[in-house]
N, C-alpha and C. Protein backbone atom coordinates (compact mmCIF):
# COMPACT_ATOMS: atom_id res chain seq x y z
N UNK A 1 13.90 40.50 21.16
CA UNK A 1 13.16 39.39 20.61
C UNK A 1 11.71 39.82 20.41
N UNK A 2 10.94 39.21 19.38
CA UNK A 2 9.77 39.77 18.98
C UNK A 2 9.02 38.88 19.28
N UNK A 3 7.70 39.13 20.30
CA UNK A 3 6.59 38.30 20.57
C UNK A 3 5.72 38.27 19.62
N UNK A 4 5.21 36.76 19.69
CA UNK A 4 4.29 36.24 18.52
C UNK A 4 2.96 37.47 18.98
N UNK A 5 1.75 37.86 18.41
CA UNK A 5 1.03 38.47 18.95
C UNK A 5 -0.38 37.09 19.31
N UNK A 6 -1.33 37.31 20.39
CA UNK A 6 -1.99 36.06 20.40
C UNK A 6 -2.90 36.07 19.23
N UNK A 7 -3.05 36.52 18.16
CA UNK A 7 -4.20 36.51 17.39
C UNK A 7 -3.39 35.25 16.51
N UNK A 8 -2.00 35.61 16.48
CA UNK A 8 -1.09 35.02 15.70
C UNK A 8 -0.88 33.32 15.99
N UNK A 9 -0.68 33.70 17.74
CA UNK A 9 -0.66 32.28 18.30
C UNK A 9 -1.52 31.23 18.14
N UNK A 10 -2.74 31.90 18.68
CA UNK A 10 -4.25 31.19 18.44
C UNK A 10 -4.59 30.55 16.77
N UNK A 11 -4.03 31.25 15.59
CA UNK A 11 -4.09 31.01 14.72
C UNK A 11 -2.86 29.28 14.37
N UNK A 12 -2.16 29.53 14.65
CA UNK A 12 -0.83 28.46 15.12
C UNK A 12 -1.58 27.32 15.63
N UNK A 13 -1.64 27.64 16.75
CA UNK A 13 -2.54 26.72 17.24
C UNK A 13 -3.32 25.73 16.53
N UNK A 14 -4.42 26.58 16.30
CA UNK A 14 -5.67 26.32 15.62
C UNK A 14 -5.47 25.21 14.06
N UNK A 15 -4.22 26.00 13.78
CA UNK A 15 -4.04 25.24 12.96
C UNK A 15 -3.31 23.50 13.16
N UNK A 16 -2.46 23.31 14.44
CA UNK A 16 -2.14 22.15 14.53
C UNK A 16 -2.65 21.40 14.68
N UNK A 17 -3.93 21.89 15.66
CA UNK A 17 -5.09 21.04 16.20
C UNK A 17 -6.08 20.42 15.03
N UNK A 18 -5.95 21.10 13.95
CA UNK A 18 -6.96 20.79 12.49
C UNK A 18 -5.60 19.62 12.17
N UNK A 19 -4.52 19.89 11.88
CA UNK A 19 -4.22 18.74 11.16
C UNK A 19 -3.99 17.37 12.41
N UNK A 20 -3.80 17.58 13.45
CA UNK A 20 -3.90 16.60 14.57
C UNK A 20 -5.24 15.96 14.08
N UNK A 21 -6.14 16.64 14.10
CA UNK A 21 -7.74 16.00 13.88
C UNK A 21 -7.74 15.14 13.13
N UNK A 22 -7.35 16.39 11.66
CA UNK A 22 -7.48 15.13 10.56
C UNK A 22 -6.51 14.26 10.15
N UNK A 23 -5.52 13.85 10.81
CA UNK A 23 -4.55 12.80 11.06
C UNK A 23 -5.06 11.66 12.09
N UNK A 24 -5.86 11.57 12.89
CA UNK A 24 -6.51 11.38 13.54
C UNK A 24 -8.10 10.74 13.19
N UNK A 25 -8.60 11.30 12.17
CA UNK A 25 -9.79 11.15 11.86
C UNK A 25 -9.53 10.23 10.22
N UNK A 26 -8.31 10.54 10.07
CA UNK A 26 -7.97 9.65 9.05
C UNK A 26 -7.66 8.48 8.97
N UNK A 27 -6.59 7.98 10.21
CA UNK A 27 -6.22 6.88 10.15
C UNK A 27 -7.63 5.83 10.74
N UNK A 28 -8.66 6.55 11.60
CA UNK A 28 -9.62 6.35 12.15
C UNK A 28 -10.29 5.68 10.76
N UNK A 29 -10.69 6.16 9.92
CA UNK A 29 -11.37 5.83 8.38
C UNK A 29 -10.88 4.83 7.91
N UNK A 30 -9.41 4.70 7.65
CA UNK A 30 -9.04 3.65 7.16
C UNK A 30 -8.55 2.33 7.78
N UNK A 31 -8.86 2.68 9.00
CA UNK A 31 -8.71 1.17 10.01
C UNK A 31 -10.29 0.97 9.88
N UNK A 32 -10.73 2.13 9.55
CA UNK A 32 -13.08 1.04 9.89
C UNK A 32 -12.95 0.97 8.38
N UNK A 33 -12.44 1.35 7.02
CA UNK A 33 -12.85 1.18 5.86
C UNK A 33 -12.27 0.37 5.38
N UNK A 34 -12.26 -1.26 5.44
CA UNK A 34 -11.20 -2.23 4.57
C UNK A 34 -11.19 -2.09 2.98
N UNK A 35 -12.42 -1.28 2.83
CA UNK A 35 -12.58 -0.86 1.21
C UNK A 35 -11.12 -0.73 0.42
N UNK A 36 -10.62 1.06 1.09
CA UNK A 36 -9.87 1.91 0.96
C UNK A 36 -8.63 1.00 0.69
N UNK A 37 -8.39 0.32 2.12
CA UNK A 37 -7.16 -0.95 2.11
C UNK A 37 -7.08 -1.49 0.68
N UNK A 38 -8.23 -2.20 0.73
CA UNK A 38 -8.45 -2.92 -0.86
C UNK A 38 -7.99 -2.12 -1.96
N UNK A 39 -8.71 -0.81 -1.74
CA UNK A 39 -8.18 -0.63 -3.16
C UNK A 39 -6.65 -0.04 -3.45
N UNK A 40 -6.45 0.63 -2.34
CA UNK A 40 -5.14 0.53 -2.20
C UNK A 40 -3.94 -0.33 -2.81
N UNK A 41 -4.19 -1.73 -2.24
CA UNK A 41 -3.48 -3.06 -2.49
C UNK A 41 -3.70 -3.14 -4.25
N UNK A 42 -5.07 -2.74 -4.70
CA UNK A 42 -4.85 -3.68 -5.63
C UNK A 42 -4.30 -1.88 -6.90
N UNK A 43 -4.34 -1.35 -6.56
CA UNK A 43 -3.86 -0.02 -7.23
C UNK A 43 -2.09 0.36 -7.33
N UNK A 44 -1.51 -0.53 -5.90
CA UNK A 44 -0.26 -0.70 -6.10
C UNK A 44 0.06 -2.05 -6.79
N UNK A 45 -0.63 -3.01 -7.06
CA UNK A 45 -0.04 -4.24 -8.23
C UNK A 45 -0.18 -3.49 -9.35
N UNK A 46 -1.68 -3.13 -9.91
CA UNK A 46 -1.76 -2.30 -11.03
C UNK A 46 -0.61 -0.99 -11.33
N UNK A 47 -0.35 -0.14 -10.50
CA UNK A 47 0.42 0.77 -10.95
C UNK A 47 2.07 -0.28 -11.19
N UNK A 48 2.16 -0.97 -10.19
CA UNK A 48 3.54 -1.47 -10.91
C UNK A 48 3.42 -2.38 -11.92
N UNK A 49 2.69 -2.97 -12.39
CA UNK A 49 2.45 -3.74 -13.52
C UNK A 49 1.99 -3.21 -14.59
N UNK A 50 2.52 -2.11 -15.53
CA UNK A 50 2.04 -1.63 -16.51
C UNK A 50 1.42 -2.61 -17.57
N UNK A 51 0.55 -2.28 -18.50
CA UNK A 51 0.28 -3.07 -19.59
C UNK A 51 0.61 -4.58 -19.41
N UNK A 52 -0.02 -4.64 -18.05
CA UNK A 52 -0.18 -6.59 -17.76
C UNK A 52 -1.28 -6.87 -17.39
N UNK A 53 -1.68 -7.90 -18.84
CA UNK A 53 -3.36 -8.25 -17.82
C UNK A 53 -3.17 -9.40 -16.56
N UNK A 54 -3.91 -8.73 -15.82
CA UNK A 54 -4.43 -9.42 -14.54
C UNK A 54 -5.80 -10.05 -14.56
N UNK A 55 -5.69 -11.43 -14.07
CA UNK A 55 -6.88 -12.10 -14.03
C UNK A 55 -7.79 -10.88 -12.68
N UNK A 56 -9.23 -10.94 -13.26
CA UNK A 56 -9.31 -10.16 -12.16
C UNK A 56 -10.16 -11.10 -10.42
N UNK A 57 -10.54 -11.94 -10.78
CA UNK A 57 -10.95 -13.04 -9.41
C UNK A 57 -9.86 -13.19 -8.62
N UNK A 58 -8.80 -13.65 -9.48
CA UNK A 58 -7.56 -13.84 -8.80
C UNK A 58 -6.73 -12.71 -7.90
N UNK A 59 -6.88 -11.73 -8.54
CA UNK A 59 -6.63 -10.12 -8.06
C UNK A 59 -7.33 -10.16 -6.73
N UNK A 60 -8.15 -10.23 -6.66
CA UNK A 60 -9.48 -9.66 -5.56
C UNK A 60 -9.25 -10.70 -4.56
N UNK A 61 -9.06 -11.81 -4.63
CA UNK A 61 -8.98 -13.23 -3.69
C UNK A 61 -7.50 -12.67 -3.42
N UNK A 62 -6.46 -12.42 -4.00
CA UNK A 62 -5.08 -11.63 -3.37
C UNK A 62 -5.40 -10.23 -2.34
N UNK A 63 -6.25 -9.69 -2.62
CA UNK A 63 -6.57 -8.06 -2.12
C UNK A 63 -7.40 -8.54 -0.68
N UNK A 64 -8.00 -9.98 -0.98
CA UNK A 64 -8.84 -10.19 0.06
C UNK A 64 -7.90 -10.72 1.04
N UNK A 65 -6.98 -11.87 0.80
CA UNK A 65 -5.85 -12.56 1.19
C UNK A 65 -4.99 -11.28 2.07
N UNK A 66 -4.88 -10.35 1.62
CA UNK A 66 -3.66 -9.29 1.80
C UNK A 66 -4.65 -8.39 3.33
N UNK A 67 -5.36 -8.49 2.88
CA UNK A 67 -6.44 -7.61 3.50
C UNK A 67 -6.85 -8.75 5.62
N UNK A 68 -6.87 -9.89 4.99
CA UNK A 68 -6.90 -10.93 6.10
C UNK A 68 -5.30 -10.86 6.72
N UNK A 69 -4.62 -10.79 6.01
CA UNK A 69 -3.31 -10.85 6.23
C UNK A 69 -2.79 -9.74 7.71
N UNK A 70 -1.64 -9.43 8.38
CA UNK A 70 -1.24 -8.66 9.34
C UNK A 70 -0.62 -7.92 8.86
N UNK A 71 -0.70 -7.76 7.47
CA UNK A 71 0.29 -6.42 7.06
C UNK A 71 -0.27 -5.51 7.52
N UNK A 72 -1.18 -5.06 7.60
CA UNK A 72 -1.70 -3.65 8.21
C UNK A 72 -2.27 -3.53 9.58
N UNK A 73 -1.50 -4.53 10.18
CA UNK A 73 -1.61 -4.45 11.94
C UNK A 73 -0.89 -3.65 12.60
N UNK A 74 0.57 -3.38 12.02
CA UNK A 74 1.10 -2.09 12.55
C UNK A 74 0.27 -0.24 12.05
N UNK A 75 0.46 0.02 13.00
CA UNK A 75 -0.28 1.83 12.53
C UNK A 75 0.71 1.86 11.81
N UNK A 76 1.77 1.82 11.66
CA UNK A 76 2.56 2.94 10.72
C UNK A 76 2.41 2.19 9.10
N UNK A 77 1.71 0.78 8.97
CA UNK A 77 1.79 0.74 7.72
C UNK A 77 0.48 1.38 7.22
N UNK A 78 -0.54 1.38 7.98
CA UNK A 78 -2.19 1.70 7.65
C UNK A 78 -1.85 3.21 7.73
N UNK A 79 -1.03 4.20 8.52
CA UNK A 79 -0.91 5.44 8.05
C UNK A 79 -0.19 5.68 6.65
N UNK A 80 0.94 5.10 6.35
CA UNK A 80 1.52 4.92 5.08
C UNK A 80 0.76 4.99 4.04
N UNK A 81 -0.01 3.67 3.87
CA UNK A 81 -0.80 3.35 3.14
C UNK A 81 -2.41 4.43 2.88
N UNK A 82 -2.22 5.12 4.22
CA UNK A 82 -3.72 6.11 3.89
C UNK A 82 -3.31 7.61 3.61
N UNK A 83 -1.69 7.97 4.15
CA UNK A 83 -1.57 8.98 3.48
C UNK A 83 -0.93 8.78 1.67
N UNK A 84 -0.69 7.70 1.53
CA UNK A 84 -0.30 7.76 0.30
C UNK A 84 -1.84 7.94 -0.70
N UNK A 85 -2.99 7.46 -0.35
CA UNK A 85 -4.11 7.33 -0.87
C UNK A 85 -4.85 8.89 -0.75
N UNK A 86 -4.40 9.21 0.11
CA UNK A 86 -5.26 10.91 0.29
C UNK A 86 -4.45 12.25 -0.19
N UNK A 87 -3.20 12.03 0.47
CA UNK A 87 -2.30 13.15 0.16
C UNK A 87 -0.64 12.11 -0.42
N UNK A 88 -1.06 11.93 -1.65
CA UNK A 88 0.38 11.50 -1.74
C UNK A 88 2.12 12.40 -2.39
N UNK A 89 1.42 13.90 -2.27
CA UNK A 89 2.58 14.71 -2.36
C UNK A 89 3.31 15.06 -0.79
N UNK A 90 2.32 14.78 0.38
CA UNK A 90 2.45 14.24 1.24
C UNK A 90 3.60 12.86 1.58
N UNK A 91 3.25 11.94 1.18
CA UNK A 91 3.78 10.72 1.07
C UNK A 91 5.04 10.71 0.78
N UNK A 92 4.86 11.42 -0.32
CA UNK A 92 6.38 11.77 -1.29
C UNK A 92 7.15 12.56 -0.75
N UNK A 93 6.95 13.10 -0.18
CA UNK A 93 8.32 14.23 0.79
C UNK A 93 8.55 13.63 2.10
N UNK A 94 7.87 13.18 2.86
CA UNK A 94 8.15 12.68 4.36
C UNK A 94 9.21 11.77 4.15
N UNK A 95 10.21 11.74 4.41
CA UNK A 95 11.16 10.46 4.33
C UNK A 95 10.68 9.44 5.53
N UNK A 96 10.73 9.78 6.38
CA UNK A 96 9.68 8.06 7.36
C UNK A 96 8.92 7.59 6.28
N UNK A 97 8.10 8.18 6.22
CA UNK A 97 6.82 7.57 5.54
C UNK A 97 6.94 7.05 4.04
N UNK A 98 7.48 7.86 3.10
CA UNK A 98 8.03 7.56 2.09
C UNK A 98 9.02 5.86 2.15
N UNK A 99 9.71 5.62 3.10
CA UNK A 99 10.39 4.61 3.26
C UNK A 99 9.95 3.46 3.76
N UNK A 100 8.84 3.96 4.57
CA UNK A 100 7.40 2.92 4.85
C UNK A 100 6.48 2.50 3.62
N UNK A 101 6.35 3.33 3.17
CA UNK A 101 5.12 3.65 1.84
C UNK A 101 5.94 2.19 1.04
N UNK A 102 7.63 2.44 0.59
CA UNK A 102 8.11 1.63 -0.41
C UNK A 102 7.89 0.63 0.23
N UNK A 103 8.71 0.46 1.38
CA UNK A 103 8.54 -1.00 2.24
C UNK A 103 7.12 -1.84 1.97
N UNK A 104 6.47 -0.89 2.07
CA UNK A 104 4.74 -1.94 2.00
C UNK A 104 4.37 -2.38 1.04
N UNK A 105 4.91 -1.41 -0.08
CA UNK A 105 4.45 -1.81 -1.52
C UNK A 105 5.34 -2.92 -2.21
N UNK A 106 6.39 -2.76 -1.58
CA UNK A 106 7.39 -3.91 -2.29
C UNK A 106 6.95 -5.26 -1.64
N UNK A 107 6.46 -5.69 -0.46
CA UNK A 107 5.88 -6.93 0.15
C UNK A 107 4.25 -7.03 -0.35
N UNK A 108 3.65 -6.00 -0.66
CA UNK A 108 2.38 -6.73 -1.16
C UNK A 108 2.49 -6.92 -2.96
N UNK A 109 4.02 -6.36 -3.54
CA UNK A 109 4.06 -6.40 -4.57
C UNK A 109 4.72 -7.98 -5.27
N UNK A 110 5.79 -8.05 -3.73
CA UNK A 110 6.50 -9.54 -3.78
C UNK A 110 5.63 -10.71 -3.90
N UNK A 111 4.27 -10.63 -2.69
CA UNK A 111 3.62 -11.80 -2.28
C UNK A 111 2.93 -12.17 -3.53
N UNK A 112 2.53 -11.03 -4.62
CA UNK A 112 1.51 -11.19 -5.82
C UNK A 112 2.50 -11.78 -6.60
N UNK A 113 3.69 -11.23 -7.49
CA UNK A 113 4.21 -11.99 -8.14
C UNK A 113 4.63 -13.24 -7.73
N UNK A 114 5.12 -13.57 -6.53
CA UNK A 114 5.67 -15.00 -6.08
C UNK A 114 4.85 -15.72 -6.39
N UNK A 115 3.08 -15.64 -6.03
CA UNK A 115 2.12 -16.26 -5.80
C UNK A 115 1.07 -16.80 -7.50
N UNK A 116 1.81 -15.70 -8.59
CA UNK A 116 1.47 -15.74 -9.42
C UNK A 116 2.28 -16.39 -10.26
N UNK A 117 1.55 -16.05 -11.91
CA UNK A 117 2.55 -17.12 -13.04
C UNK A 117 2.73 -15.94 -13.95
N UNK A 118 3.62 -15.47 -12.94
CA UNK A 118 4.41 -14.11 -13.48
C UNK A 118 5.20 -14.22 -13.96
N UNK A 119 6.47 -15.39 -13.51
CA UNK A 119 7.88 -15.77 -13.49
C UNK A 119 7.90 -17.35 -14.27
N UNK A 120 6.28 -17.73 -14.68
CA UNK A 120 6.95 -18.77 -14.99
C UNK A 120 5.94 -18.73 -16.86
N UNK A 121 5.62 -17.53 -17.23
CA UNK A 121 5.12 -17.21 -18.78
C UNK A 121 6.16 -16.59 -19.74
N UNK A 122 5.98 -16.97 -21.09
CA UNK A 122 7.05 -16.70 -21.86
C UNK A 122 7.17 -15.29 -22.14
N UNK A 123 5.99 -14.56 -21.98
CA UNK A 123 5.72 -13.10 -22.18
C UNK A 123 4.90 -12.40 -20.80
N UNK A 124 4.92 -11.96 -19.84
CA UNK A 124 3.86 -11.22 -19.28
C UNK A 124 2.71 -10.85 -19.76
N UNK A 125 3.38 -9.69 -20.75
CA UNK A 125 2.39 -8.77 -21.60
C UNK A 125 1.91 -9.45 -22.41
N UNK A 126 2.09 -10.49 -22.49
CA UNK A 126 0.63 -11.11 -23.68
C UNK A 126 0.27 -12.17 -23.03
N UNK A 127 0.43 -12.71 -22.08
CA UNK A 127 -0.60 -13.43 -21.35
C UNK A 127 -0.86 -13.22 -20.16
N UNK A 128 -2.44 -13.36 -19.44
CA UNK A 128 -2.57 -12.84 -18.19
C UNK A 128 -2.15 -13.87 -17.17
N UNK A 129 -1.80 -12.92 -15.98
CA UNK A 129 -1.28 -13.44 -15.22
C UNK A 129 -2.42 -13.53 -13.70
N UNK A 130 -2.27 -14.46 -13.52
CA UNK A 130 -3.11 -15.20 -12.36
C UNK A 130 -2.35 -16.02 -11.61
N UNK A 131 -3.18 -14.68 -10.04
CA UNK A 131 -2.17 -15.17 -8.85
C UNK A 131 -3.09 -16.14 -8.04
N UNK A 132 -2.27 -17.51 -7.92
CA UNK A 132 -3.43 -18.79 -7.21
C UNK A 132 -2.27 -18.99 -5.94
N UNK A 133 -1.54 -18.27 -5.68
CA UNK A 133 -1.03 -18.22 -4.06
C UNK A 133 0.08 -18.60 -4.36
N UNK A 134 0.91 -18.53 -3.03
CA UNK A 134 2.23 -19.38 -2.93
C UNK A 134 2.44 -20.50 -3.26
N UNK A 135 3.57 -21.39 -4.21
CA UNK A 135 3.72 -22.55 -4.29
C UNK A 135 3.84 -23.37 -3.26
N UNK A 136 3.64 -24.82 -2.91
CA UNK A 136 4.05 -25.26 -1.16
C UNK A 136 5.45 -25.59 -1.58
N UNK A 137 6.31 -26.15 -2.62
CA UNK A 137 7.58 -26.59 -2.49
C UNK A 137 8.59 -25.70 -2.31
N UNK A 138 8.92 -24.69 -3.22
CA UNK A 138 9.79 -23.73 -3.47
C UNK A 138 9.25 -22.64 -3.82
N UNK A 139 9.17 -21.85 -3.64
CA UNK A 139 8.20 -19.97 -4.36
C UNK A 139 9.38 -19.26 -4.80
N UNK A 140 10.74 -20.01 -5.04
CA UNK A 140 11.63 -19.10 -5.62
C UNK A 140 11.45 -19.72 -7.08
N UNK A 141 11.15 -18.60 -8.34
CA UNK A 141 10.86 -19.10 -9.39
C UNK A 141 12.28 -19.32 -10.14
N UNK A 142 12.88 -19.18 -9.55
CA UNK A 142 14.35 -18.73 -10.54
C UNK A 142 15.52 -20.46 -9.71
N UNK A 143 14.69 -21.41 -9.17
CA UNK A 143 15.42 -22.12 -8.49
C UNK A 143 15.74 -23.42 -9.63
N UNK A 144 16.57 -24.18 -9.56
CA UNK A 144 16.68 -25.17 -11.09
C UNK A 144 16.89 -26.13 -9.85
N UNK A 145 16.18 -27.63 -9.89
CA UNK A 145 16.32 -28.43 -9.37
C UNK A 145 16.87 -29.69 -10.33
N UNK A 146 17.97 -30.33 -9.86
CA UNK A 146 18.56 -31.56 -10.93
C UNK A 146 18.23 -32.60 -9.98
């Protein structure tokens, strides 16, 4: 069997301890930066909503809403969410995280359309859509009441 040599080890090392750090120093940033959060949130409505205008007050009062909200009280969604923002070829290969990453985006993607008049315009793409929150009766848009 062939011993590592220590120049080799130390190098090993050295190196886990750098990404420990900055795994570490990262999630650190984006739990003190609600910025990042923000833009985050509002970069995953935009990327899934191609060529849809968004009111933008309404956007930001959602990002703020989302942001007050406990979605990002667990670490593993605020790591999700910060490695998808820094390293997202990263993001994209980890299967945990990747499966976290979707998970988060599909609930801050649900709460915007539910909350919006996404589901209830004759076109999306030609009229903007403005999210003024959850309905109080029903938030299923697809429900027919007789």
């Amino acid at each position: 069997m062939k011993q590592i040599s220590s120049s080799r080890r130390l190098l090993l090392l050295g190196g886990m301890a750098g990404l420990a750090t900055a795994g570490i120093a990262g999630t650190y940033t984006l739990e003190r930066h609600p910025a990042r959060r923000a833009a985050w949130v509002e970069d995953v409505v935009r990327r899934h909503l191609p060529g849809v205008r968004l009111d933008a007050e309404s956007l930001a009062a959602f990002v703020q809403k989302v942001l007050e909200s406990d979605l990002f009280e667990p670490k593993k969604n605020r790591l999700a969410a910060f490695a998808n923002r820094t390293v997202p070829a990263l993001a994209g290969r980890v299967r945990p995280l990747r499966r976290q990453l979707a998970q988060l985006e599909r609930q801050v993607l649900s709460e915007f359309l539910l909350g919006s008049n996404f589901f209830r315009v004759a076109d999306p793409a030609r009229e903007t859509i403005v999210h003024s929150g959850r309905f109080p009766a029903c938030d299923n848009p697809f429900a027919r009441f007789t």
